[in-house]
C-alpha atoms as a PDB file:
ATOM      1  CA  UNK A   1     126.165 -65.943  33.423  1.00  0.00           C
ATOM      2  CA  UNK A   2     127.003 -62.422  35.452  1.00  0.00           C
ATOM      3  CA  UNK A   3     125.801 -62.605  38.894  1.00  0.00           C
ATOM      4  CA  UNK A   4     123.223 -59.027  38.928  1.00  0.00           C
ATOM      5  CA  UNK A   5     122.644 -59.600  42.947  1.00  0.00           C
ATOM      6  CA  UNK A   6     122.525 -56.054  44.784  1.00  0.00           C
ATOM      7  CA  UNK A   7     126.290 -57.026  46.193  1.00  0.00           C
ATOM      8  CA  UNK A   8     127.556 -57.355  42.326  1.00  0.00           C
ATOM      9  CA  UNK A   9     126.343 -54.214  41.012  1.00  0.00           C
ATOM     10  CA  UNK A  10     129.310 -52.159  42.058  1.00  0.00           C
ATOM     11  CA  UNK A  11     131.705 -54.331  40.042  1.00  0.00           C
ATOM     12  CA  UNK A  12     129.077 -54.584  37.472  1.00  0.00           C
ATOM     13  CA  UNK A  13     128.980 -50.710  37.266  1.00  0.00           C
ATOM     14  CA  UNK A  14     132.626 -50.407  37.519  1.00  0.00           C
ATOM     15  CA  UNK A  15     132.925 -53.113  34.318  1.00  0.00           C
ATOM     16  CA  UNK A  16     130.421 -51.185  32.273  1.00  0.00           C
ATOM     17  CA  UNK A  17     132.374 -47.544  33.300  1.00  0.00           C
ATOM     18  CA  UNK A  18     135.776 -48.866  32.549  1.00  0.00           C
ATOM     19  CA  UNK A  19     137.387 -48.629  29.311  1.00  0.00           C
ATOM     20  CA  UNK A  20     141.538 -49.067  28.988  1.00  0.00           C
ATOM     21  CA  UNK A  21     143.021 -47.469  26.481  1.00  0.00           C
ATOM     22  CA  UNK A  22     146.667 -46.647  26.212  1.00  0.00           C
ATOM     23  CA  UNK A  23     146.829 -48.503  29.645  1.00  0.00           C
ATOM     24  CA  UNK A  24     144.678 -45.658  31.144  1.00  0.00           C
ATOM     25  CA  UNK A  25     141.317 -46.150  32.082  1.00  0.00           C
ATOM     26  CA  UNK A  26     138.598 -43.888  30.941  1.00  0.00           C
ATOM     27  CA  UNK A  27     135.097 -43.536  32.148  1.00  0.00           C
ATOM     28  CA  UNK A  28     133.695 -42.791  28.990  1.00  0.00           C
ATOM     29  CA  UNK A  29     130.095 -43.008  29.439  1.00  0.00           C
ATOM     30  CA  UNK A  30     130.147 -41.042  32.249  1.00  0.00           C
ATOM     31  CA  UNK A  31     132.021 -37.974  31.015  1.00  0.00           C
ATOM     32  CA  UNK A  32     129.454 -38.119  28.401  1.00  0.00           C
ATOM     33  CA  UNK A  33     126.579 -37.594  30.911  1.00  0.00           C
ATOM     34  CA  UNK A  34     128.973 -34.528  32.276  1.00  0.00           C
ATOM     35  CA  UNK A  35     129.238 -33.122  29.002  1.00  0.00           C
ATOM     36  CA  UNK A  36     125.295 -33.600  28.214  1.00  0.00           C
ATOM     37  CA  UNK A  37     124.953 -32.126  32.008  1.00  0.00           C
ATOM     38  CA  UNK A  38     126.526 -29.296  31.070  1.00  0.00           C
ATOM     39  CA  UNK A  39     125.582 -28.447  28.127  1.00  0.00           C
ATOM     40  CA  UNK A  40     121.965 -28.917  28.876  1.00  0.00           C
ATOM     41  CA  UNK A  41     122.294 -26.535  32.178  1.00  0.00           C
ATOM     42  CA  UNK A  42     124.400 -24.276  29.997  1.00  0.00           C
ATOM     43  CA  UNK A  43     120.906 -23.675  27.489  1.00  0.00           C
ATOM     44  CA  UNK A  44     118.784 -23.795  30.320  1.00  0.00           C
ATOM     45  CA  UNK A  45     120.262 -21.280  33.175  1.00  0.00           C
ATOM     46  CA  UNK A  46     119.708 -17.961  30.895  1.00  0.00           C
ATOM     47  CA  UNK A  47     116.376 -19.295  29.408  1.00  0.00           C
ATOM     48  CA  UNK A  48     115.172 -19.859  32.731  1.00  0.00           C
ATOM     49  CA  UNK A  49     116.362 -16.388  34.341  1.00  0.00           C
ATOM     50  CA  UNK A  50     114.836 -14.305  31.280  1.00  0.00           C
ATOM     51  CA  UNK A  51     111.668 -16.209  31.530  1.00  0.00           C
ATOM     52  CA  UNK A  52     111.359 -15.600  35.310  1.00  0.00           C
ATOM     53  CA  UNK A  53     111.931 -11.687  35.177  1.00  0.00           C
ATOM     54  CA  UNK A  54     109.338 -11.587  32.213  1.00  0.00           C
ATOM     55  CA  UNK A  55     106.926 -13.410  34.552  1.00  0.00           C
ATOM     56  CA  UNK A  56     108.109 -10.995  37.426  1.00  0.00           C
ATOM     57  CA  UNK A  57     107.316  -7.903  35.187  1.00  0.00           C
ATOM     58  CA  UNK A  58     104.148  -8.956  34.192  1.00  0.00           C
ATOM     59  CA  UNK A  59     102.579  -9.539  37.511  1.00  0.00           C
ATOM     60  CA  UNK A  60     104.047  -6.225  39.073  1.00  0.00           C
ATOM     61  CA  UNK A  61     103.365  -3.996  36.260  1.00  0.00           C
ATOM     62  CA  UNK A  62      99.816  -5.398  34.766  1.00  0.00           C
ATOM     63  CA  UNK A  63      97.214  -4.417  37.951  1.00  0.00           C
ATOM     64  CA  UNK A  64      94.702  -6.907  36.013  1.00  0.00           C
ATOM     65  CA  UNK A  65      97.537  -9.755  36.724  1.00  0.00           C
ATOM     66  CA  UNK A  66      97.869  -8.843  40.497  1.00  0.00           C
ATOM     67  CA  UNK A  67      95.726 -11.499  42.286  1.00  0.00           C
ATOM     68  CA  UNK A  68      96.662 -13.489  45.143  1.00  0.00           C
ATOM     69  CA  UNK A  69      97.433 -16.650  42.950  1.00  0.00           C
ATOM     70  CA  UNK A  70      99.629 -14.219  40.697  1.00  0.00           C
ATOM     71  CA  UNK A  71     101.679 -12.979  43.368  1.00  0.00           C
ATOM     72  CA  UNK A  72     102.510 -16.046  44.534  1.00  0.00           C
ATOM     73  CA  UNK A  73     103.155 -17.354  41.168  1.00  0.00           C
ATOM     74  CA  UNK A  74     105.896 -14.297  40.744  1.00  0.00           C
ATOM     75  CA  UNK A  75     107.635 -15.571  44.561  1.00  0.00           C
ATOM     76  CA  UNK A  76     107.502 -18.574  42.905  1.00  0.00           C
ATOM     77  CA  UNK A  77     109.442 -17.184  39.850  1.00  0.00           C
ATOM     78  CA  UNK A  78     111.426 -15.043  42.067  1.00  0.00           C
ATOM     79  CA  UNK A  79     112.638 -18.415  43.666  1.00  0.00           C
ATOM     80  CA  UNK A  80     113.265 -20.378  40.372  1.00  0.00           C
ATOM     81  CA  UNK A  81     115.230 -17.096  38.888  1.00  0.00           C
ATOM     82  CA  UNK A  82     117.439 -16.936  42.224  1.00  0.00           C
ATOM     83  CA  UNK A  83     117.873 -21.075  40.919  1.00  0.00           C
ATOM     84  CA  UNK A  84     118.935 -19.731  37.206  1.00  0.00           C
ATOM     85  CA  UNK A  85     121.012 -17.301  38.822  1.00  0.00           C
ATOM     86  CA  UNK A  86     122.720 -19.269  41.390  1.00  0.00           C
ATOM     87  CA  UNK A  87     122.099 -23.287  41.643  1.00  0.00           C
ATOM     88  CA  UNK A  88     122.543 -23.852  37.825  1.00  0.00           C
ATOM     89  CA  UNK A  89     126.041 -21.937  37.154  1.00  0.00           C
ATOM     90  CA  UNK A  90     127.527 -23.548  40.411  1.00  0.00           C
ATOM     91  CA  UNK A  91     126.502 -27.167  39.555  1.00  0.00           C
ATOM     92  CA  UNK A  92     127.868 -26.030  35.769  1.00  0.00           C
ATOM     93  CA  UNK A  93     131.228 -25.205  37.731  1.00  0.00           C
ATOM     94  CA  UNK A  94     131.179 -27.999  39.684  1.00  0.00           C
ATOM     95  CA  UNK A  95     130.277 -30.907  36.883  1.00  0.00           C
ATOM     96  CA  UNK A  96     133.248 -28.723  34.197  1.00  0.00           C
ATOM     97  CA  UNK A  97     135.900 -29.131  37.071  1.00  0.00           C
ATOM     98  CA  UNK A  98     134.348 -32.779  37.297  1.00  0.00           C
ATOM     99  CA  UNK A  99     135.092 -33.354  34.292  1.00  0.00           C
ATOM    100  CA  UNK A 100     138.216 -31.946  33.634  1.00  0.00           C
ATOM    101  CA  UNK A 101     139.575 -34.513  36.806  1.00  0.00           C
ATOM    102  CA  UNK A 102     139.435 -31.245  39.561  1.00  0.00           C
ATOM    103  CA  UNK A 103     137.427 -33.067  41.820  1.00  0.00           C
ATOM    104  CA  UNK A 104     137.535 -36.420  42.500  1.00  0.00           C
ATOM    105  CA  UNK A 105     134.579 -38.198  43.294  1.00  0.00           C
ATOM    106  CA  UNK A 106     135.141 -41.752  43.119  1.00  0.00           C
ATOM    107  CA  UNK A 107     133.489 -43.460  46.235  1.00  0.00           C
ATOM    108  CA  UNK A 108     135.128 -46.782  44.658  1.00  0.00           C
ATOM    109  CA  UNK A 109     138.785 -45.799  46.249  1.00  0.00           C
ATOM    110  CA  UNK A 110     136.895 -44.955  49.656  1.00  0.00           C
ATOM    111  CA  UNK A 111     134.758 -48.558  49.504  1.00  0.00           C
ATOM    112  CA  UNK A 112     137.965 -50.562  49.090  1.00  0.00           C
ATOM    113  CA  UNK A 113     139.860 -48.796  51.272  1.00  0.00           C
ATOM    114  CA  UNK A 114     137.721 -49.239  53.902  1.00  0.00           C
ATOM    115  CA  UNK A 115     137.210 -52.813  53.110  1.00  0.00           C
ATOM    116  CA  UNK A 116     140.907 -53.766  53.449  1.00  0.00           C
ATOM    117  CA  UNK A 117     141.152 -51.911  56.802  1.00  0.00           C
ATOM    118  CA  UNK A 118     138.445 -54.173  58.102  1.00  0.00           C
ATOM    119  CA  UNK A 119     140.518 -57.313  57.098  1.00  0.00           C
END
């Protein structure tokens, strides 16, 4: 029976993550989450931008549409299109070079070397 204590779940986790193939090991379900990541922030980022600015537009051209609530509905969108502009393509950069092994990571490495200099 595996042991699911809080102090197991690490090696549990590292278990589930760890596929050898070729004598390499692969994290396979996690550079599918990347690539779902990305792609999903990929659609996203411009829908979110154009949809902003149209919500932008509307509330400083339309008079009818310029109410208190309104305006700060379009700082609102100001903020989230700054977010689409911004936030979104970065952590798109950042989860590609992720991916593609750039940037490493892995706290595992840290955790046991840290644990064999307290030995």
């Amino acid at each position: 029976m595996t042991d699911l204590s809080a102090s197991n779940l690490p090696n549990i986790s590292q278990a589930i993550t760890s596929i050898t193939m070729d004598g390499e090991a692969l994290n396979v379900p996690l550079k599918v989450t990347y690539i779902i990541t990305i792609i999903f922030n990929s659609v996203t980022c411009p829908v979110t931008v154009v949809l902003n600015v149209l919500v932008i537009m509307a509330v400083k051209r339309k008079p009818r549409l310029q109410s208190y609530a309104n305006i700060l509905l379009a700082c609102l969108a100001v903020a989230d299109a700054l977010t689409g502009l911004l936030a979104q393509p970065t952590f798109i950069i950042w989860k590609t070079f992720q991916l593609l092994g750039g940037i490493n990571t892995d706290n595992n490495n840290n955790n046991n070397n840290n644990n064999n200099n307290n030995k």
